[in-house]
N, C-alpha and C. Protein backbone atom coordinates (compact mmCIF):
# COMPACT_ATOMS: atom_id res chain seq x y z
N UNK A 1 66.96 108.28 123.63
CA UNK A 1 68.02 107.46 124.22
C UNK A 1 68.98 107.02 123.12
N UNK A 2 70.11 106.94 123.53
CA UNK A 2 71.58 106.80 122.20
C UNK A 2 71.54 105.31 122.64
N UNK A 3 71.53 104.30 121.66
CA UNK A 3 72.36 102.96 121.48
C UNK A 3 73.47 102.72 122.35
N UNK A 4 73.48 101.74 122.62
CA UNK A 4 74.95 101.48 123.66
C UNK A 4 75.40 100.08 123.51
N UNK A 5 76.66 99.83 123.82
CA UNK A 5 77.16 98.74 124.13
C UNK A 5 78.13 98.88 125.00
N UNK A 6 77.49 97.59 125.84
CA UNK A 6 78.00 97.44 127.01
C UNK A 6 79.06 96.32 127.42
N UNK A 7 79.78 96.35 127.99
CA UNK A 7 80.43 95.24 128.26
C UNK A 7 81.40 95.37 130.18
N UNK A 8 80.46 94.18 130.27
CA UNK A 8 80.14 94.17 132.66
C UNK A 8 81.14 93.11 132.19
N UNK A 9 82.67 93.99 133.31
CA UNK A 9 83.48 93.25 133.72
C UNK A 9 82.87 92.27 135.10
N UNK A 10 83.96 91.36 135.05
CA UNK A 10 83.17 90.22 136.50
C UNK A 10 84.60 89.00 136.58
N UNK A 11 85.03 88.62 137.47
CA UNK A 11 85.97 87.77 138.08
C UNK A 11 85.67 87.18 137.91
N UNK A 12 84.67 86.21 137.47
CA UNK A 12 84.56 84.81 136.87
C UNK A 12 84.51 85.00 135.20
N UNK A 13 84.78 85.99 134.18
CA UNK A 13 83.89 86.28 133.11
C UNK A 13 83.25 87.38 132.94
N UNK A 14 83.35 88.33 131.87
CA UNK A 14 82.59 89.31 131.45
C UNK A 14 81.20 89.11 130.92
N UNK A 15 80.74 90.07 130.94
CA UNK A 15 79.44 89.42 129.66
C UNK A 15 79.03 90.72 128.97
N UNK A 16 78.25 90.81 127.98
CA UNK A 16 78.28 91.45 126.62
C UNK A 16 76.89 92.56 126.83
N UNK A 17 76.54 93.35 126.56
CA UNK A 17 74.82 94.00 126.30
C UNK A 17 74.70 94.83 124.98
N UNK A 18 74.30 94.60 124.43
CA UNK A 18 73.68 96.25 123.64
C UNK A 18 72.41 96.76 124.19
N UNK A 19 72.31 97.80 123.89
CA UNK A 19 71.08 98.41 124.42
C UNK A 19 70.71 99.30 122.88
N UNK A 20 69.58 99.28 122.53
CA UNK A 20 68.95 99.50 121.21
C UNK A 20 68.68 101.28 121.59
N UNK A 21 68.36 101.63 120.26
CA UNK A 21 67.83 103.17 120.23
C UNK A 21 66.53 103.33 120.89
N UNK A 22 66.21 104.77 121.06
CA UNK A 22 64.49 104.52 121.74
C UNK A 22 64.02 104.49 120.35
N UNK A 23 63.76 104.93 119.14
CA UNK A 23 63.21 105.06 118.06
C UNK A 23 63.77 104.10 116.71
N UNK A 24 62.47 103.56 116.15
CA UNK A 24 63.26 102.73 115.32
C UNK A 24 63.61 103.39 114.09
N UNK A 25 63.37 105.02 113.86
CA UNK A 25 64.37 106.07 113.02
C UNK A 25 65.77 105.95 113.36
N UNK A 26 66.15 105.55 114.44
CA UNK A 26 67.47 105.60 114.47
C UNK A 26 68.11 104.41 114.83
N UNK A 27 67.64 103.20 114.12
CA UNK A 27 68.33 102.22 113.56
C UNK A 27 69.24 102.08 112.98
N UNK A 28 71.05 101.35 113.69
CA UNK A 28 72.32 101.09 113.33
C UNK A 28 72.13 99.77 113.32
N UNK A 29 73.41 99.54 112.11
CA UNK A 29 73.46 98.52 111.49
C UNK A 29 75.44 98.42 111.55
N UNK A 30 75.81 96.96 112.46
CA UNK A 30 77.28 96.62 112.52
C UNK A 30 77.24 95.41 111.93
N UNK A 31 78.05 95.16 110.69
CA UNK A 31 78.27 94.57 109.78
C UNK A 31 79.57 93.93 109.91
N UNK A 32 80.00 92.40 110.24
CA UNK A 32 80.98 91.52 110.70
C UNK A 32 81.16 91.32 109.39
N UNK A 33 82.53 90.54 109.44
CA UNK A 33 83.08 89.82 108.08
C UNK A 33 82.96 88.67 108.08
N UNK A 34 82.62 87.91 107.07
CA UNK A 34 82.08 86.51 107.31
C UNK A 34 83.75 85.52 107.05
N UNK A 35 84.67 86.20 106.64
CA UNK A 35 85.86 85.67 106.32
C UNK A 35 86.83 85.78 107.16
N UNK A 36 86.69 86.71 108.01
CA UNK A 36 87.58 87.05 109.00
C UNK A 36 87.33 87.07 110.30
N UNK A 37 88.29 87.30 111.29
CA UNK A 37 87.71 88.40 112.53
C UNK A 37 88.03 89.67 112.68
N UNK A 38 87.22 90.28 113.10
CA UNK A 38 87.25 91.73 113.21
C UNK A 38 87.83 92.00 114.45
N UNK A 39 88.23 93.28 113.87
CA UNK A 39 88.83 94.41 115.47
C UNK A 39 88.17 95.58 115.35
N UNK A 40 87.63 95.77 116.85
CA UNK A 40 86.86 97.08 116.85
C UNK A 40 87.96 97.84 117.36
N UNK A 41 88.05 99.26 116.98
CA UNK A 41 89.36 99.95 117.43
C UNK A 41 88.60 101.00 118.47
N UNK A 42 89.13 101.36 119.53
CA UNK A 42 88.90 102.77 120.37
C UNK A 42 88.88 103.75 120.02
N UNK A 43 88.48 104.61 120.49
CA UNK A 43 88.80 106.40 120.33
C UNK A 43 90.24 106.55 120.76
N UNK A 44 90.91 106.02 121.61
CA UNK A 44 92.50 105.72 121.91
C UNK A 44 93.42 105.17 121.32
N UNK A 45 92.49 104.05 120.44
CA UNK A 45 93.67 103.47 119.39
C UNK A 45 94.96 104.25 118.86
N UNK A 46 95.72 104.17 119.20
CA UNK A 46 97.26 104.87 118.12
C UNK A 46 97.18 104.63 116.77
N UNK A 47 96.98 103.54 116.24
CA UNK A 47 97.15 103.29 115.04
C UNK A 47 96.61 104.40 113.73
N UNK A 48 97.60 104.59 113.16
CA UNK A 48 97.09 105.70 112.20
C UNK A 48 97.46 107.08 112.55
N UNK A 49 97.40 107.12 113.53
CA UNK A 49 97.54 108.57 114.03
C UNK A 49 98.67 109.50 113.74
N UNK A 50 98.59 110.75 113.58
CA UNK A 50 99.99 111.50 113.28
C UNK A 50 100.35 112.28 114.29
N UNK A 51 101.61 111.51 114.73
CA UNK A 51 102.13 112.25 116.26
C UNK A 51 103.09 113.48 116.21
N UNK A 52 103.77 113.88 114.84
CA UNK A 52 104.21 115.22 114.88
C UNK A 52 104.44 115.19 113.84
N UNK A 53 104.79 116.72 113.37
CA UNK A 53 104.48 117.17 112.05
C UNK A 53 105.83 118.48 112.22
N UNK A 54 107.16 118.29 111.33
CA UNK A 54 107.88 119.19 111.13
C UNK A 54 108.43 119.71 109.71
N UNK A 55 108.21 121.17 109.31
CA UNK A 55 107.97 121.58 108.19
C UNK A 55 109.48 123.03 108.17
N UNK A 56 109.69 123.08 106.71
CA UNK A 56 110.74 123.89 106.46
C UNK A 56 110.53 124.26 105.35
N UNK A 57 110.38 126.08 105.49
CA UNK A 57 109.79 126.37 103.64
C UNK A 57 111.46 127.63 103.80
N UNK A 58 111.85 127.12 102.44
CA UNK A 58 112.93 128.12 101.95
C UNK A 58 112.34 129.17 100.53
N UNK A 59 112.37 130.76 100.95
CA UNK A 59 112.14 130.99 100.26
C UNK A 59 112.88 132.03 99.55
N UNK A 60 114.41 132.07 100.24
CA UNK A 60 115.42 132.68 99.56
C UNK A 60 115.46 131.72 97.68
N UNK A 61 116.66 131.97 97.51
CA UNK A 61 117.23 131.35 96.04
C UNK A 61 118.82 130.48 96.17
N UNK A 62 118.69 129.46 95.42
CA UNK A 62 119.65 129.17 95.42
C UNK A 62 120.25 128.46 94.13
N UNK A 63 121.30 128.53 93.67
CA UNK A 63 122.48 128.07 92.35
C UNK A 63 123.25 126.99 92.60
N UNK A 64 123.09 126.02 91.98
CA UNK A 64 124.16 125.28 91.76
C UNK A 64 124.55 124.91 89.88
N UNK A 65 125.55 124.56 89.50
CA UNK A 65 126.02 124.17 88.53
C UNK A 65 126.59 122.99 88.37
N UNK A 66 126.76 121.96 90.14
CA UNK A 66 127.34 120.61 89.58
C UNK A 66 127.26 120.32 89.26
N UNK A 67 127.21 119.34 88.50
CA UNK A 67 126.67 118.18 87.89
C UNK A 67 126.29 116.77 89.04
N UNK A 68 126.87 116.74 89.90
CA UNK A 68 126.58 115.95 91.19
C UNK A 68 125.81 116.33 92.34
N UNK A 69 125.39 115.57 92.66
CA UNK A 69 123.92 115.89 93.43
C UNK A 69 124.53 117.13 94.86
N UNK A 70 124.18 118.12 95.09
CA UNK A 70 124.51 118.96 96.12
C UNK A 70 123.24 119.57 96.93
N UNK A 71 123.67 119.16 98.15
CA UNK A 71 122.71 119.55 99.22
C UNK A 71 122.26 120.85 98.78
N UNK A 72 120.86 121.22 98.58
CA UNK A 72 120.23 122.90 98.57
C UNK A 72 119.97 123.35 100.00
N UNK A 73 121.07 124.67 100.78
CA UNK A 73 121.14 124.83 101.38
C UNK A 73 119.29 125.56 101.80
N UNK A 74 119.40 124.96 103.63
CA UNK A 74 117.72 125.60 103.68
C UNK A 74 117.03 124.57 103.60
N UNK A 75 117.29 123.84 102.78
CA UNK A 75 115.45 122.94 102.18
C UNK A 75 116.39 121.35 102.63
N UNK A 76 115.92 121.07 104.24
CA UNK A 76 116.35 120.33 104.87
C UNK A 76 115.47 119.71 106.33
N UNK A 77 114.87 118.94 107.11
CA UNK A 77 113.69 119.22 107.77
C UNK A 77 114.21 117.82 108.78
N UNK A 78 114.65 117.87 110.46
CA UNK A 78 114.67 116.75 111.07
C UNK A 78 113.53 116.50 111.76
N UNK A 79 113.65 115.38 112.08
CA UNK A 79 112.45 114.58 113.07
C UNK A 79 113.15 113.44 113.77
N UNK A 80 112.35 113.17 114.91
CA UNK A 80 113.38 112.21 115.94
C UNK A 80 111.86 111.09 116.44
N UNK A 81 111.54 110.19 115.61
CA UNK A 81 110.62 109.48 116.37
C UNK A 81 110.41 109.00 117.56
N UNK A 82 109.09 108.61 117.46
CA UNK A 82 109.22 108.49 119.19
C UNK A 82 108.70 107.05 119.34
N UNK A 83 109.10 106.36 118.33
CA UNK A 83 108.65 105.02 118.22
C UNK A 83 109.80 103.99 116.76
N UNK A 84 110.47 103.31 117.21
CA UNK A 84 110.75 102.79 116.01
C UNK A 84 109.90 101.69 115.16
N UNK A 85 108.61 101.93 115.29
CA UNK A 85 107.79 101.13 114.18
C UNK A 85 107.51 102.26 113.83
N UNK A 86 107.38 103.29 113.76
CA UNK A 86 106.73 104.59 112.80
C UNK A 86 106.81 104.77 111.85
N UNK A 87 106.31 105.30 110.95
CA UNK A 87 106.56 105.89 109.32
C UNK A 87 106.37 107.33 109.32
N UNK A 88 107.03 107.33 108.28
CA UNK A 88 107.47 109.37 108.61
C UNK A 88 106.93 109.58 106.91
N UNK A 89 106.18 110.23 107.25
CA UNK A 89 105.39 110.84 105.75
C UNK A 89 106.07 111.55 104.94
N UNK A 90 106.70 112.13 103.97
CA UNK A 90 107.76 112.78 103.90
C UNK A 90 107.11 113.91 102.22
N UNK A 91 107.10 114.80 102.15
CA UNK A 91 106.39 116.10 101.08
C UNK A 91 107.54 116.96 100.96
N UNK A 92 106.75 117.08 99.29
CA UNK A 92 108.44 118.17 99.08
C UNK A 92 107.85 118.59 97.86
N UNK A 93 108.07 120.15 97.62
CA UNK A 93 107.87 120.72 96.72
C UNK A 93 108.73 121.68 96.02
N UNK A 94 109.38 121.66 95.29
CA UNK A 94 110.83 122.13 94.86
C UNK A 94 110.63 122.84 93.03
N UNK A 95 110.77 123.81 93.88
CA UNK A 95 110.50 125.20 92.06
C UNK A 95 111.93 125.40 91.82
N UNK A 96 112.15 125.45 90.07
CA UNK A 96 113.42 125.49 89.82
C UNK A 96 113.34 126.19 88.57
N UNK A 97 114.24 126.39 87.70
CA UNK A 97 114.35 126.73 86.61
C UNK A 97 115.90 126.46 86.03
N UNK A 98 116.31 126.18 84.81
CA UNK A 98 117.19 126.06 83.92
C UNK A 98 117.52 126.33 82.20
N UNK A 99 117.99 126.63 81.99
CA UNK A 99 118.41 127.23 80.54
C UNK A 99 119.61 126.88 80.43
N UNK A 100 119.89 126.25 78.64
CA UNK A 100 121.12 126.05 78.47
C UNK A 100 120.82 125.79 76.73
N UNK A 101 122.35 126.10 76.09
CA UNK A 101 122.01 126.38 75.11
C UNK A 101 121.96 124.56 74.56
N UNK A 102 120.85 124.19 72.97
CA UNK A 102 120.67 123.06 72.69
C UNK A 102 120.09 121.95 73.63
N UNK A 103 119.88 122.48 74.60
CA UNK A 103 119.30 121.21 75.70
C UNK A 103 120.15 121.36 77.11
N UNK A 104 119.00 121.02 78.13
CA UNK A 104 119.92 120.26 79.29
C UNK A 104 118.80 119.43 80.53
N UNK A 105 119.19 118.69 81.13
CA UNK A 105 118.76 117.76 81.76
C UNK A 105 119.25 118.34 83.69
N UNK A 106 118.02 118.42 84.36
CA UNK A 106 118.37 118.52 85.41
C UNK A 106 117.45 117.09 86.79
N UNK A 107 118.33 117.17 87.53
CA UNK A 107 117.82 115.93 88.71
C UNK A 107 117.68 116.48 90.12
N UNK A 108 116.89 115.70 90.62
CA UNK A 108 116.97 115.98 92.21
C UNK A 108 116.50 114.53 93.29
N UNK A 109 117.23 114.99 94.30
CA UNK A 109 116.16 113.18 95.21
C UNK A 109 116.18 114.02 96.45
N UNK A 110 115.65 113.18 97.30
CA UNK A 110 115.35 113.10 98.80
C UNK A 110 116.70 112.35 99.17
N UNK A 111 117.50 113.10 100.56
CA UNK A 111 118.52 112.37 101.11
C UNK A 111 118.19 111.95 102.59
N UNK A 112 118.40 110.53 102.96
CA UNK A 112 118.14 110.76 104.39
C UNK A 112 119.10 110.36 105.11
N UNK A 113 119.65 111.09 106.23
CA UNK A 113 120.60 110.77 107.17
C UNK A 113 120.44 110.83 108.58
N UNK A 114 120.94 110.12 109.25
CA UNK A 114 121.04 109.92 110.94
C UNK A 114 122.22 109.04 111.12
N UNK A 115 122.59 108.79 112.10
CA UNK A 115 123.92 108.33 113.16
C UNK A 115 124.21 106.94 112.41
N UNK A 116 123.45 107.06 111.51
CA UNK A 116 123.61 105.11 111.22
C UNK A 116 124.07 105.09 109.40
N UNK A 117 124.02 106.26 109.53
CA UNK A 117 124.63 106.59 107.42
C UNK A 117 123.53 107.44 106.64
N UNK A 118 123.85 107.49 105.73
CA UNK A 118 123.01 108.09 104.51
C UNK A 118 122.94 107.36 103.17
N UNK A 119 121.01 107.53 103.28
CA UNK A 119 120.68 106.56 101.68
C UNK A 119 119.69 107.58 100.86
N UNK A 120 119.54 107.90 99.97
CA UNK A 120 118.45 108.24 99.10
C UNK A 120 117.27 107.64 99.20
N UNK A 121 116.14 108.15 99.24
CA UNK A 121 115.20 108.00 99.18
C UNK A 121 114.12 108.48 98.04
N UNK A 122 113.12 107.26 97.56
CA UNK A 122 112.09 107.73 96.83
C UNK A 122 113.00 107.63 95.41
N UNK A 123 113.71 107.08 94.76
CA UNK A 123 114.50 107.19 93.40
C UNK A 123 114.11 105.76 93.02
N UNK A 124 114.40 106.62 91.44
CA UNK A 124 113.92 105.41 90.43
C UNK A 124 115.67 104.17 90.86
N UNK A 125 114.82 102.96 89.76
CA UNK A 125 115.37 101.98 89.73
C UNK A 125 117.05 102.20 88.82
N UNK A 126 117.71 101.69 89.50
CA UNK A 126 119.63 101.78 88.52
C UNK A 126 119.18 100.83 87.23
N UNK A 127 119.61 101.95 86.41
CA UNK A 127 119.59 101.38 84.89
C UNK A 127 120.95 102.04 84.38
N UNK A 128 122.08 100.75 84.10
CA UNK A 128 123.25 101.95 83.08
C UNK A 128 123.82 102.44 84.01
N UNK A 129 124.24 103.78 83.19
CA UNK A 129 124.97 104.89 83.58
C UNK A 129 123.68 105.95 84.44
N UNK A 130 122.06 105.95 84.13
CA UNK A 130 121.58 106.46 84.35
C UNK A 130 120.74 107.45 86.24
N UNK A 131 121.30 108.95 86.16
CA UNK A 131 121.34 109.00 87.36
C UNK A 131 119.87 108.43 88.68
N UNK A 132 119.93 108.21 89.26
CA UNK A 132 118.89 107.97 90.29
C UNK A 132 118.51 109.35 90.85
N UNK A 133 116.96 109.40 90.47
CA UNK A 133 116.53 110.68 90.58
C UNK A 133 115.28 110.29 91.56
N UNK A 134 114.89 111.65 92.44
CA UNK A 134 113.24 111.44 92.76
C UNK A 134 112.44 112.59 91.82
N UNK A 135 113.08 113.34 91.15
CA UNK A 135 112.51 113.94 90.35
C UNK A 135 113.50 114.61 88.88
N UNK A 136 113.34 114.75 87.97
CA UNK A 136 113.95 115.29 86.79
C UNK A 136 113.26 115.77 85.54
N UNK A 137 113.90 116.54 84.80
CA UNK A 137 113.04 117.28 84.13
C UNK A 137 113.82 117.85 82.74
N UNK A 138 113.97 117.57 81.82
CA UNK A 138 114.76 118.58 80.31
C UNK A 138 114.20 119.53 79.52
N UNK A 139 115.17 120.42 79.65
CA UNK A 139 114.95 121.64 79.20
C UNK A 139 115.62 121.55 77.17
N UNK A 140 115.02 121.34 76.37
CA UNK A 140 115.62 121.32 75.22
C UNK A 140 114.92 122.81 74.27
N UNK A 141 116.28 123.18 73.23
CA UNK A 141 115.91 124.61 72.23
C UNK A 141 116.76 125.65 73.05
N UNK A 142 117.24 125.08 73.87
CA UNK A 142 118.00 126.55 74.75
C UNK A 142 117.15 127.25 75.65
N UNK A 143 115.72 127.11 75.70
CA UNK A 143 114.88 127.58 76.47
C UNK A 143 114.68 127.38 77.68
N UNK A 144 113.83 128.57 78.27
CA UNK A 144 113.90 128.54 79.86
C UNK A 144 112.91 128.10 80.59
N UNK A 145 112.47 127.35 81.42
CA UNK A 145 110.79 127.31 82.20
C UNK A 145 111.03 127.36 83.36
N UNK A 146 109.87 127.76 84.63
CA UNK A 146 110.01 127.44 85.74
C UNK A 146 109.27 126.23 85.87
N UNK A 147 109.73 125.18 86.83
CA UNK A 147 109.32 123.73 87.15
C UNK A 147 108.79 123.83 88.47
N UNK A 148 108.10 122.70 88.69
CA UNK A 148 107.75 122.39 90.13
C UNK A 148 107.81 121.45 90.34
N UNK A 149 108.31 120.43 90.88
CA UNK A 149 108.40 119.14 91.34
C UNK A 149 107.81 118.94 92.68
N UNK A 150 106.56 117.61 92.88
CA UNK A 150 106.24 117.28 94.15
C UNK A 150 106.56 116.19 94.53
N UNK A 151 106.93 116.03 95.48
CA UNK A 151 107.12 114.48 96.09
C UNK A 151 106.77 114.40 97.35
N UNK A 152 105.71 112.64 97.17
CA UNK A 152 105.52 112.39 98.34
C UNK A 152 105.54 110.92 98.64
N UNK A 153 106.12 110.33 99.75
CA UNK A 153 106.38 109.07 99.88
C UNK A 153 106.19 108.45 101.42
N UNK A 154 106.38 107.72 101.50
CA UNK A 154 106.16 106.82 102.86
C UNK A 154 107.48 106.09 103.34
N UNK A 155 108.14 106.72 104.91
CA UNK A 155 109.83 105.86 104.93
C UNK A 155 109.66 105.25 106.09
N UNK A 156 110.17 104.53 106.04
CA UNK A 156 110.43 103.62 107.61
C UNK A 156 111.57 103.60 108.24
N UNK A 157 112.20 104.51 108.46
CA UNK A 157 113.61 105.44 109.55
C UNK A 157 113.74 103.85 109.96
N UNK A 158 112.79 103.06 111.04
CA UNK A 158 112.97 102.21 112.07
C UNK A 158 113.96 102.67 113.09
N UNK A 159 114.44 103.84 113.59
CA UNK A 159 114.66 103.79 114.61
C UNK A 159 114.03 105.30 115.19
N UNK A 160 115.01 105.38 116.61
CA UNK A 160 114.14 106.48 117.26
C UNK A 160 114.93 107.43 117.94
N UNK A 161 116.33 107.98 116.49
CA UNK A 161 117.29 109.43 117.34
C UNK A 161 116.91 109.75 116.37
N UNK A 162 117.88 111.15 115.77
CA UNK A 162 117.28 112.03 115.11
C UNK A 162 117.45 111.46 113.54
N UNK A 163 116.37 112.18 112.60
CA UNK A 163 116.66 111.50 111.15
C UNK A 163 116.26 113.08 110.27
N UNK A 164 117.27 113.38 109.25
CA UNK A 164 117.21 114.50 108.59
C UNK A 164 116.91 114.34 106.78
N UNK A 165 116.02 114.79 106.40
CA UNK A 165 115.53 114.82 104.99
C UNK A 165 116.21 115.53 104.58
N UNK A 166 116.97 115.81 103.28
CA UNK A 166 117.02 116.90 102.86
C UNK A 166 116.62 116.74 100.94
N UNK A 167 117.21 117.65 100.46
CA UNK A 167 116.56 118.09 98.74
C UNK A 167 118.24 118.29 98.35
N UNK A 168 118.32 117.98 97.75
CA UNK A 168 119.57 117.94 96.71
C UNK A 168 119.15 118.05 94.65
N UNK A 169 120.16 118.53 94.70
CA UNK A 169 120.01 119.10 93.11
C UNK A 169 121.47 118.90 92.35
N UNK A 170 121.22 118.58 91.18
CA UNK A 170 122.53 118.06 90.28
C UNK A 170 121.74 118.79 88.63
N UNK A 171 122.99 119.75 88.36
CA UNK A 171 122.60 120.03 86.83
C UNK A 171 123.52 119.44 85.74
N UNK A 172 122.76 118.38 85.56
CA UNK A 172 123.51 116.92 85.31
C UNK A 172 124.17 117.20 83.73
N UNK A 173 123.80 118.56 83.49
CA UNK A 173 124.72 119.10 82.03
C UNK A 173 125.76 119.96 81.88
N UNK A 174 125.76 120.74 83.54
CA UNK A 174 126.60 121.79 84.07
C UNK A 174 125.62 123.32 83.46
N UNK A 175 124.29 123.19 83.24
CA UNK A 175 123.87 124.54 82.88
C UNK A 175 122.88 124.80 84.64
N UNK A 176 123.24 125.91 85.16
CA UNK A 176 122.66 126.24 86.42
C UNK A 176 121.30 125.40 86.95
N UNK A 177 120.91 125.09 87.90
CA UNK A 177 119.66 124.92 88.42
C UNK A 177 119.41 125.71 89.45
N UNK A 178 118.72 126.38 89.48
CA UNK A 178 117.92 127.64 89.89
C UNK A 178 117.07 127.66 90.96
N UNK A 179 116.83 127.54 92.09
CA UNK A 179 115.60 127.30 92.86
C UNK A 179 115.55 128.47 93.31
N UNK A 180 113.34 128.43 93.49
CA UNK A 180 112.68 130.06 93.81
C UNK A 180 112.91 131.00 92.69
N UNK A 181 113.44 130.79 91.33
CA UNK A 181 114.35 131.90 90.17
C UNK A 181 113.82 131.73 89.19
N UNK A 182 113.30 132.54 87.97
CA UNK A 182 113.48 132.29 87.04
C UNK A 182 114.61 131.89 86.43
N UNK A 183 114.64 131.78 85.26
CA UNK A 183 116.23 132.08 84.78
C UNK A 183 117.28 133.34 84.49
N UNK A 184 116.53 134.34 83.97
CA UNK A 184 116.69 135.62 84.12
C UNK A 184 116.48 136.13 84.90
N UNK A 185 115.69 136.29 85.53
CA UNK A 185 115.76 137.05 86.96
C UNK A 185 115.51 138.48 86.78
N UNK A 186 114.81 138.83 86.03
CA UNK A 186 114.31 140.22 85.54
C UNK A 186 113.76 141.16 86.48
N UNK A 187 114.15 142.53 87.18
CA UNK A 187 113.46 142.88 88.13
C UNK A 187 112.22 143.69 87.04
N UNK A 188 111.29 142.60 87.08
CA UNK A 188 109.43 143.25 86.58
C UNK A 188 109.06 142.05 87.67
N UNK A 189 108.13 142.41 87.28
CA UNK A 189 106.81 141.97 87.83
C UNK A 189 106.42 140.75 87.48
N UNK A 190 106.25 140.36 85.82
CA UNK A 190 105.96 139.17 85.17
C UNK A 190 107.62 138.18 85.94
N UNK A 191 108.32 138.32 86.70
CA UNK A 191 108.68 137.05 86.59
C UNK A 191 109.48 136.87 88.09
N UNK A 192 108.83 136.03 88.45
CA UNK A 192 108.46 135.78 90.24
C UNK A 192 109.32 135.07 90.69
N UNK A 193 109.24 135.77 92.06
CA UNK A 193 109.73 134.86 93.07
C UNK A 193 108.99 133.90 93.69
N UNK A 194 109.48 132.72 94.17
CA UNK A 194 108.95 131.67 94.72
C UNK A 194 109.27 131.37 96.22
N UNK A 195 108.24 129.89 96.48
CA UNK A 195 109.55 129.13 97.75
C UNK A 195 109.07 127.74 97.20
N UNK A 196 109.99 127.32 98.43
CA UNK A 196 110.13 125.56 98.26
C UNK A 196 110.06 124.84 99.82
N UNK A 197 109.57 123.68 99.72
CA UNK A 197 109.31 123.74 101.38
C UNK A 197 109.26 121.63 101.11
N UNK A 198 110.12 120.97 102.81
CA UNK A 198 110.02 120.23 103.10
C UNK A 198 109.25 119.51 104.10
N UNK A 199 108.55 118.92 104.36
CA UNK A 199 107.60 118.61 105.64
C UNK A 199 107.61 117.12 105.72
N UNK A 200 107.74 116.80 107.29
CA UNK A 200 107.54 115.32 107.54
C UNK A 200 106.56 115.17 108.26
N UNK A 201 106.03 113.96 108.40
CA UNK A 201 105.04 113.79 109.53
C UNK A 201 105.50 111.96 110.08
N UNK A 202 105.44 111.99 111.46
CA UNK A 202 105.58 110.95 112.14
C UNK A 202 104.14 110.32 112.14
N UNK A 203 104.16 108.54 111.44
CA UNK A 203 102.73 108.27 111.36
C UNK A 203 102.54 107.18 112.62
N UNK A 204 101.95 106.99 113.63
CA UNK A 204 102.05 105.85 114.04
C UNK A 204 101.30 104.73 113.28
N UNK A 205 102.29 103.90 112.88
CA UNK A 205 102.16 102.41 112.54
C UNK A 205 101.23 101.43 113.33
């Protein structure tokens, strides 16, 4: 026999039962907080739960040389909650490469937009002149690497039409930033193609 708890509705008052295991091998143990009150949650509870999940992997290539942050076409991902207390999980993985001679410095953030404006997301704190990045990386000696940048964060849209992530890139020295590319781009073998991919998830709150 499985353990139970019971609880007999009644118009004057409910009242409470457990019913124990048949075997005392299968003795449970529910542990209250002596500081608090507790909430027992359902198998129905919402809370926590992830009610949709929308993902976008780019695995063409793409160039920019601005120096100002420019949308990377492709690597862009909407979602339209279905709740404005939700949190939207937000992952991003972005391969790049750059070369430039003596050094160069490249940036990227998370952009988010819907009907109500556009703010950056996930960037460091304004210091100076210094750009607001969610990710950055320098390339110094003139040399080349491929990078990977991950990001992952937690946003609160608060409302419930559509809301669009996207990946933006600034080669904040004017030497190329590269995504999916080496820098050379050699047709062998030793030097690969990639992708890059955005994904959200709607969390219920």
């Amino acid at each position: 026999m499985t353990a139970k708890i019971k609880l007999n509705a009644a118009s004057g008052g409910g009242s409470f039962s457990l019913q124990a295991p048949s075997s005392s091998a299968n003795n449970r143990v529910f542990t209250l907080p002596d500081s608090a009150d507790a909430t027992l949650l359902t198998s129905t509870t919402a809370t926590g739960k992830i009610l949709q999940v929308v993902s976008t992997t780019k695995s063409d290539t793409f160039t920019t040389s601005s120096s100002s942050f420019t949308d990377i076409t492709g690597l862009s991902v909407a979602i339209t909650p279905t709740s404005s207390s939700s949190k939207v999980l937000v992952t991003a993985v972005v391969q790049y490469s750059t070369a430039g001679s003596g050094g160069s410095r490249q940036a990227g953030r998370i952009l988010r937009s819907h009907a109500g404006g556009t703010s950056a997301r996930a960037v460091g704190d304004s210091n100076g002149n210094r750009i607001q990045s969610s990710f950055g990386s320098e390339t110094s000696g003139g040399g080349g690497n491929m990078k990977s940048a991950t990001i992952v964060f937690l946003d609160s849209p608060a409302r419930t039409d559509e809301v669009t992530y996207k990946v933006q890139a600034a080669a904040v020295d004017g030497n190329d930033f590269k995504l999916n590319v080496t820098v050379s781009d050699s047709n062998v073998a030793s030097y690969p193609r990639v992708a890059s991919h955005i994904t959200v998830m709607e969390v219920e709150a």
